[in-house]
Protein backbone atom coordinates (compact mmCIF):
# COMPACT_ATOMS: atom_id res chain seq x y z
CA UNK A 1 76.55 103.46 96.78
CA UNK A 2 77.34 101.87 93.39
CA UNK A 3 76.87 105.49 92.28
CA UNK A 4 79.42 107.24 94.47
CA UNK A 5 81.97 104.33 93.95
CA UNK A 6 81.70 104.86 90.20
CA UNK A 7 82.10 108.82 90.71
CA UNK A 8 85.17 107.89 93.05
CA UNK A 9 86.75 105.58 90.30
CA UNK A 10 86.40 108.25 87.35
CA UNK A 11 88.31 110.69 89.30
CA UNK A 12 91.15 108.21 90.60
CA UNK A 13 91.89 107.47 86.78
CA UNK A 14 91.94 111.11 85.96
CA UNK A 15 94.50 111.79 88.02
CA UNK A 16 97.86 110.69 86.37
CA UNK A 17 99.99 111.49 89.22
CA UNK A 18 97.66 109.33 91.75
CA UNK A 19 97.78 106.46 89.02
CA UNK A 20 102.09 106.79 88.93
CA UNK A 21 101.85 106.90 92.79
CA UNK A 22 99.75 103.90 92.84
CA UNK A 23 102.77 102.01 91.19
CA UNK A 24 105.22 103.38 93.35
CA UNK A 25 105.88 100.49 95.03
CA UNK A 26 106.24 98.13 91.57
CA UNK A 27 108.24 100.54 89.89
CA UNK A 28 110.48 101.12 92.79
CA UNK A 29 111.13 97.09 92.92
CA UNK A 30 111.21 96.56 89.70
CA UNK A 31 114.14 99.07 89.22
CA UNK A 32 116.17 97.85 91.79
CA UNK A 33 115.52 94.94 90.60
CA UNK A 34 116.89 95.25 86.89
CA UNK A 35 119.77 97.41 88.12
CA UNK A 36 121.35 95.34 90.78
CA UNK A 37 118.80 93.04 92.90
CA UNK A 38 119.39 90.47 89.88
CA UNK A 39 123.03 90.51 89.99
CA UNK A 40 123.03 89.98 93.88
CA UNK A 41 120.79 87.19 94.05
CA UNK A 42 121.36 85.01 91.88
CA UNK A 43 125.27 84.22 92.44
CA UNK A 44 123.66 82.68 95.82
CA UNK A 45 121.17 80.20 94.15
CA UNK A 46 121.62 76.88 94.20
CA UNK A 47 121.28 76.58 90.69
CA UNK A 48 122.59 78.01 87.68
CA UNK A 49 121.78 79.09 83.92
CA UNK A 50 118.48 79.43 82.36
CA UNK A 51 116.52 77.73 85.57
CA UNK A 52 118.05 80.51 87.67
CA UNK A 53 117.21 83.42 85.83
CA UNK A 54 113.37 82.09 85.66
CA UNK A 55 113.18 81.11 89.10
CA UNK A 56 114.58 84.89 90.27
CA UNK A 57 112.52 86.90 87.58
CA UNK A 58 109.41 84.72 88.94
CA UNK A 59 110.06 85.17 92.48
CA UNK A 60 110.67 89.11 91.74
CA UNK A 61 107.41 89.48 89.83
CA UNK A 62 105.44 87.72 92.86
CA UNK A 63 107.05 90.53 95.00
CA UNK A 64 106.05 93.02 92.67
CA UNK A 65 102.16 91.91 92.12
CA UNK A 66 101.92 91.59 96.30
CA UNK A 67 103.01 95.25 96.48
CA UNK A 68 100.53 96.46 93.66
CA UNK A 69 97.67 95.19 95.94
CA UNK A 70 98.66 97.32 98.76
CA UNK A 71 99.87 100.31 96.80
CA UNK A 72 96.84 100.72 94.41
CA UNK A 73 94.43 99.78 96.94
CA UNK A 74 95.87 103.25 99.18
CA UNK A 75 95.93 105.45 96.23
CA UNK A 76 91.83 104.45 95.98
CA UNK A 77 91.08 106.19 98.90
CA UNK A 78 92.90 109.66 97.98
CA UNK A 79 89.28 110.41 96.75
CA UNK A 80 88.12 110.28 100.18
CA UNK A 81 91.02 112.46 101.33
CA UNK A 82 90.50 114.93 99.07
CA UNK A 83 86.14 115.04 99.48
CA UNK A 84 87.09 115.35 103.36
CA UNK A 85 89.63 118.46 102.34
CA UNK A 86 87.08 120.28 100.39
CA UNK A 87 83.82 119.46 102.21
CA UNK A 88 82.54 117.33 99.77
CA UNK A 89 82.01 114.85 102.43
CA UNK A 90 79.93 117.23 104.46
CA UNK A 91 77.64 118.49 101.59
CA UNK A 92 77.32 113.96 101.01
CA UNK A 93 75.72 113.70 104.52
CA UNK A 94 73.21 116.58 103.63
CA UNK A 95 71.93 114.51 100.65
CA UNK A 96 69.50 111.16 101.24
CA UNK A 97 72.48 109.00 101.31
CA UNK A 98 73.25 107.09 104.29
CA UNK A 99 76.33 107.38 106.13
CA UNK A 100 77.07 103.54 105.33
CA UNK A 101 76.63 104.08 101.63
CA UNK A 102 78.89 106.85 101.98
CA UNK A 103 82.02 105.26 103.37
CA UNK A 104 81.19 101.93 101.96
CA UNK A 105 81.54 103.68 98.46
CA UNK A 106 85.15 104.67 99.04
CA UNK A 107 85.61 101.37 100.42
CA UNK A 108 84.52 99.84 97.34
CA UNK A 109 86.24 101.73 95.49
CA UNK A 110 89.74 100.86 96.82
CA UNK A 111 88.66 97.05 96.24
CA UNK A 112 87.94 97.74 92.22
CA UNK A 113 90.33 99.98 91.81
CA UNK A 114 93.30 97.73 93.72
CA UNK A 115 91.84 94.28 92.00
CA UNK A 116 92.26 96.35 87.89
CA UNK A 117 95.24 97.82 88.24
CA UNK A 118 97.34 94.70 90.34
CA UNK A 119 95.71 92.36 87.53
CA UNK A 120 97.31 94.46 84.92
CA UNK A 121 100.23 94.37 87.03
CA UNK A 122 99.92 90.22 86.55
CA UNK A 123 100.02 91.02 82.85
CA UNK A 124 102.99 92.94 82.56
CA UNK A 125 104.55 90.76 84.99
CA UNK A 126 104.03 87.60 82.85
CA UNK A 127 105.19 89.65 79.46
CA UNK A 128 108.47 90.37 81.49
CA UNK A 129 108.89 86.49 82.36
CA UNK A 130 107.82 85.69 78.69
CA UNK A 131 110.52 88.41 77.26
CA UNK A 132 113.57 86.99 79.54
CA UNK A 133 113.04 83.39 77.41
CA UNK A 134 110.56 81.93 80.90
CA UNK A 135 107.49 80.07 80.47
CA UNK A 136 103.47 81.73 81.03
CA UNK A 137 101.46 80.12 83.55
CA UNK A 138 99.54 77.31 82.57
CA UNK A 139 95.48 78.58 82.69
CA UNK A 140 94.83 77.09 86.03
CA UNK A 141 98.08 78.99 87.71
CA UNK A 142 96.18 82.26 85.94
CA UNK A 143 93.01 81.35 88.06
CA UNK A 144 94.99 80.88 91.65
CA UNK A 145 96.68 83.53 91.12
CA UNK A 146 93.50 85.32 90.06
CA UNK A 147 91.85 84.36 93.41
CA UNK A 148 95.06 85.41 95.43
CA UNK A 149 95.14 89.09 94.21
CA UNK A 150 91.74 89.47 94.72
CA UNK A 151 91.85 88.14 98.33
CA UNK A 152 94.93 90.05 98.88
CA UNK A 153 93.11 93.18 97.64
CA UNK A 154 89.99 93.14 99.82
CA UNK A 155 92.73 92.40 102.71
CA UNK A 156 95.09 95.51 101.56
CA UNK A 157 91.81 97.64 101.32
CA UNK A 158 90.70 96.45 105.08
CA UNK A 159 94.18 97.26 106.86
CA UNK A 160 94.72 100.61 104.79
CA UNK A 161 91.41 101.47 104.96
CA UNK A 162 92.16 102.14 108.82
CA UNK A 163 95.10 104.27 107.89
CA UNK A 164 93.00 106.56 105.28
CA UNK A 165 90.37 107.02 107.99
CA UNK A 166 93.26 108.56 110.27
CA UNK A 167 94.69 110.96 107.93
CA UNK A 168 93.17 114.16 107.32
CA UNK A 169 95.01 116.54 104.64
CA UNK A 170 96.00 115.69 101.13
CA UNK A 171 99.60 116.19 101.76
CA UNK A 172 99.69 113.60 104.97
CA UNK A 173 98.15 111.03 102.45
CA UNK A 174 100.93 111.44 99.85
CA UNK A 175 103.37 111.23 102.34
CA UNK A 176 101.87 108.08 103.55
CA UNK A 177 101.69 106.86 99.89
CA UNK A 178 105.35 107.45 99.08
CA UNK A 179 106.19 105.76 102.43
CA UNK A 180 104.66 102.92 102.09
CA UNK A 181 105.80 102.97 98.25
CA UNK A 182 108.83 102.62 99.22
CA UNK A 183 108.51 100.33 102.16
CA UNK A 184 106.65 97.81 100.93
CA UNK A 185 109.55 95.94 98.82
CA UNK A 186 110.82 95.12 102.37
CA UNK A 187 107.77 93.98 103.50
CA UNK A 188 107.31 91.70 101.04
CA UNK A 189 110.79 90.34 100.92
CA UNK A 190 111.61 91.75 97.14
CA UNK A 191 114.75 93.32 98.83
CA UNK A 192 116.12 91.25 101.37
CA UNK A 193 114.83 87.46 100.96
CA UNK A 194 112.47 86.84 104.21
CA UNK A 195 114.55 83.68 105.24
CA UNK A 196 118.06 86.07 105.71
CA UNK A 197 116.33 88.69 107.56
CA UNK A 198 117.12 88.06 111.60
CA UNK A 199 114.60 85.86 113.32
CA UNK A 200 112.61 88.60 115.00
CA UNK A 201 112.70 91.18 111.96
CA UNK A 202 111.48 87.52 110.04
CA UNK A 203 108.69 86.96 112.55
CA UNK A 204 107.27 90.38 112.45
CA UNK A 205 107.24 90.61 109.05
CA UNK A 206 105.44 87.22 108.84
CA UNK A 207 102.60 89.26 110.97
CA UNK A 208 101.50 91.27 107.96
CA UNK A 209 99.14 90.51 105.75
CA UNK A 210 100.85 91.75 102.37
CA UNK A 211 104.03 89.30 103.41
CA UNK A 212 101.54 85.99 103.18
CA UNK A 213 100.10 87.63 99.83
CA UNK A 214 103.70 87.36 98.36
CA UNK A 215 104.05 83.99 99.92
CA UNK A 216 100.87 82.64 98.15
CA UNK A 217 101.91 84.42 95.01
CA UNK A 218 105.36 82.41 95.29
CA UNK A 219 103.93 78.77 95.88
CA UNK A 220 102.18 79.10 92.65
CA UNK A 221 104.27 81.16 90.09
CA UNK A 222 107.44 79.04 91.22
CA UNK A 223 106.08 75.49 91.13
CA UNK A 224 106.92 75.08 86.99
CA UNK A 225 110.32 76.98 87.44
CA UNK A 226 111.33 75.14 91.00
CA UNK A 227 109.92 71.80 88.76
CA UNK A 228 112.90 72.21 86.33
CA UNK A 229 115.58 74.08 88.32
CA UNK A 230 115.72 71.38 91.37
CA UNK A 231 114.50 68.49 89.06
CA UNK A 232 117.01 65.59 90.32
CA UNK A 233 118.40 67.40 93.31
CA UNK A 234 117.60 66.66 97.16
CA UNK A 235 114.48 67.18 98.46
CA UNK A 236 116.34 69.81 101.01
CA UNK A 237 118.07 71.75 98.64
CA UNK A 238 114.36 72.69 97.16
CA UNK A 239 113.34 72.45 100.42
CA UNK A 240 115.89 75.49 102.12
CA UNK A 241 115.21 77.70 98.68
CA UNK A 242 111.54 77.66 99.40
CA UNK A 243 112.48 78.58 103.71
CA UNK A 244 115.18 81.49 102.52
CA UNK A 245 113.32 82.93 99.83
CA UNK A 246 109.72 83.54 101.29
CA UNK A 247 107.77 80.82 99.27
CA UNK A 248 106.65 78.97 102.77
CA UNK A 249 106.53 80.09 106.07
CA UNK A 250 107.53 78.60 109.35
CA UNK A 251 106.10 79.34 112.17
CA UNK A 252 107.04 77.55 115.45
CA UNK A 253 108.31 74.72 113.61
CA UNK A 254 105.38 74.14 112.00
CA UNK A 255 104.68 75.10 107.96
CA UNK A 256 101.82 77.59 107.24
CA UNK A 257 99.76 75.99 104.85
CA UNK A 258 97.74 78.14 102.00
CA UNK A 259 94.36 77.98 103.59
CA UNK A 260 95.85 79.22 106.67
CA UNK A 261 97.70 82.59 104.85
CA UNK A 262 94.31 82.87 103.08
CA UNK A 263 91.88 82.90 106.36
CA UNK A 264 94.30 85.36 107.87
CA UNK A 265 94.26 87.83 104.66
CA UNK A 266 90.01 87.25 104.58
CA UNK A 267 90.04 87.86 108.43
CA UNK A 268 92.47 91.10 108.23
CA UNK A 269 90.54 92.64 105.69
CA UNK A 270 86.98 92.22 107.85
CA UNK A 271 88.64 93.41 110.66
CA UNK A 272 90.25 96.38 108.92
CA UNK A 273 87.12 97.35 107.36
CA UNK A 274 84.66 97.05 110.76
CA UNK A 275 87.65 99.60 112.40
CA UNK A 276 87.98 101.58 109.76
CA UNK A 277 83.70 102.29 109.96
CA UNK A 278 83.67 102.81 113.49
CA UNK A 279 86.79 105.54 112.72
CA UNK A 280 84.70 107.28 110.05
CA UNK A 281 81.50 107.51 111.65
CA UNK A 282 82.95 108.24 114.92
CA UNK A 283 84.75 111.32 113.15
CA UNK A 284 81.72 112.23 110.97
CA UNK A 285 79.73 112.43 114.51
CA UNK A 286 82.68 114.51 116.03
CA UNK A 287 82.24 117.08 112.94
C-alpha cells in the first residue's frame, strides 16, 4: 500500500495544473481578500489601527488554511480518477494486491498530500501576517495549530473521499474541484462572517466539518491579536466579535467547546472513509 500511495503522490506533484487547482480555494480567498474583503470588514470592527488590521489578516489566514485542507485533500484523489479512466485500476486488481490496499493507497494519499501542502499553506500564511507588521505564533500556537490541520485533513479526506468514489470521468472531477474551489470561502466564513449569515444558512453551515476546522483555527491564531485589540474593553464586546466572526460557535444556547469540534472532525472523517470503501468495492464488484 505504502507503495501505491508513494506512486500516487509522485504523479499528483507532477501535475502543475492539479497542484494550482489544489489552491483554488486559497488563492480565490486570498484575492478577494486583498482586493476588497479587507476594506469591507474592517470599517465594522470594534476596534481600530494596528490591532484591527492583525486581528482581520489573522482571521483571513485561518479561513484560508481551513480551505487548503479540503481543497488539497480533493485534488489527492484525481489519481484515482484518472487510474479508473484509463483502466489502471482494473489491471491493479489483476496484480497480488488486495482490494483494501488498493483504495486505502489513494486514501492515504489524499491524507499526505492534504497535511504538506495546507502546512505550507500555514507558512505562507504566517509570512503574510509577519509582512503586514503582525506578530508569529508563539511555538506552542505552531503545535495546536499543527494538530488542527492534521485532524482537519484526515476529516476533509473522509467526507471527500465519498465524493471521489462517486465521480467517474476526469472532467466531472475538475468540475467538482473548481466548485468546491470556489465554494469553500463561504463555507468557511472567509466571505461573509458566519455570525451575519441568517440563522438557518448559520446553522447549516455549522453542520460541516471544514466550518469547525476554521473555527479551531480562529480560537488559536486570534488569542495574541484579540489579547491586545480588546485589552481594557468589556468582556461582551470581545465576547460578540468572537459570536459574529466564526471564532466560537453556538449551538442551542450552548458554546461548542474545542474537544467537541475536534470529536466531530475525527468522527466525520471515520465515517467518510468506511462509506467511501463500501462505494469503491461495491463499484469494483459491479465492474
Amino acid at each position: 500500500m505504502l507503495g501505491l500511495a508513494a506512486r500516487n503522490w509522485k504523479l499528483f506533484y507532477r501535475d502543475r495544473g492539479v497542484v494550482f487547482f489544489s489552491l483554488l480555494g486559497p488563492l480565490i480567498i486570498i484575492g478577494l481578500y486583498i482586493l476588497f474583503l479587507k476594506t469591507t470588514v474592517v470599517p465594522e470592527l470594534p476596534v481600530t489601527g494596528s490591532a484591527a488590521e492583525e486581528l482581520l489578516n489573522n482571521w483571513i489566514m485561518a479561513g484560508i488554511i481551513a480551505s487548503a485542507t479540503v481543497t488539497t485533500c480533493l485534488s489527492g484523489y484525481g489519481t484515482m480518477i484518472r487510474d479508473q479512466q484509463s483502466g489502471i485500476s482494473k489491471d491493479f486488481t489483476t496484480a497480488p494486491i488486495s482490494r483494501s490496499a488498493i483504495i486505502g493507497s489513494y486514501l492515504l494519499n489524499s491524507i499526505v498530500i492534504g497535511t504538506i501542502m495546507s502546512l505550507l499553506t500555514v507558512v505562507v500564511a504566517e509570512l503574510y501576517v509577519l509582512a503586514y507588521g503582525g506578530h508569529v505564533m508563539s511555538a506552542l500556537q505552531l503545535l495546536k495549530v499543527l494538530g488542527i490541520v492534521v485532524v482537519s485533513v484526515v476529516s476533509a479526506a473522509g467526507v471527500l473521499a465519498v465524493v471521489a468514489s462517486l465521480i467517474r470521468t476526469e472532467g466531472a472531477f475538475s468540475g467538482a474541484n473548481v466548485a468546491i474551489g470556489a465554494a469553500i470561502g463561504f463555507v468557511v466564513g472567509a466571505y461573509i462572517p458566519i455570525g451575519s449569515l441568517p440563522t438557518e444558512v448559520a446553522s447549516v453551515l455549522k453542520t460541516l466539518p471544514s466550518t469547525h476546522s476554521a473555527m479551531l483555527l480562529r480560537q488559536v491564531m486570534l488569542e495574541g491579536p484579540e489579547n491586545l485589540a480588546f485589552a481594557g474593553a468589556p468582556a461582551s464586546v470581545r465576547s460578540e466579535f468572537d459570536q459574529t466572526m466564526g471564532v466560537v460557535f453556538m449551538v442551542n444556547g450552548s458554546q461548542v467547546t474545542p474537544l467537541q469540534s475536534a470529536a466531530y472532525l475525527v468522527v466525520s472523517g471515520i465515517v467518510g472513509f468506511a462509506l467511501a470503501v463500501l462505494i469503491m468495492r461495491a463499484r469494483r464488484k459491479g465492474g
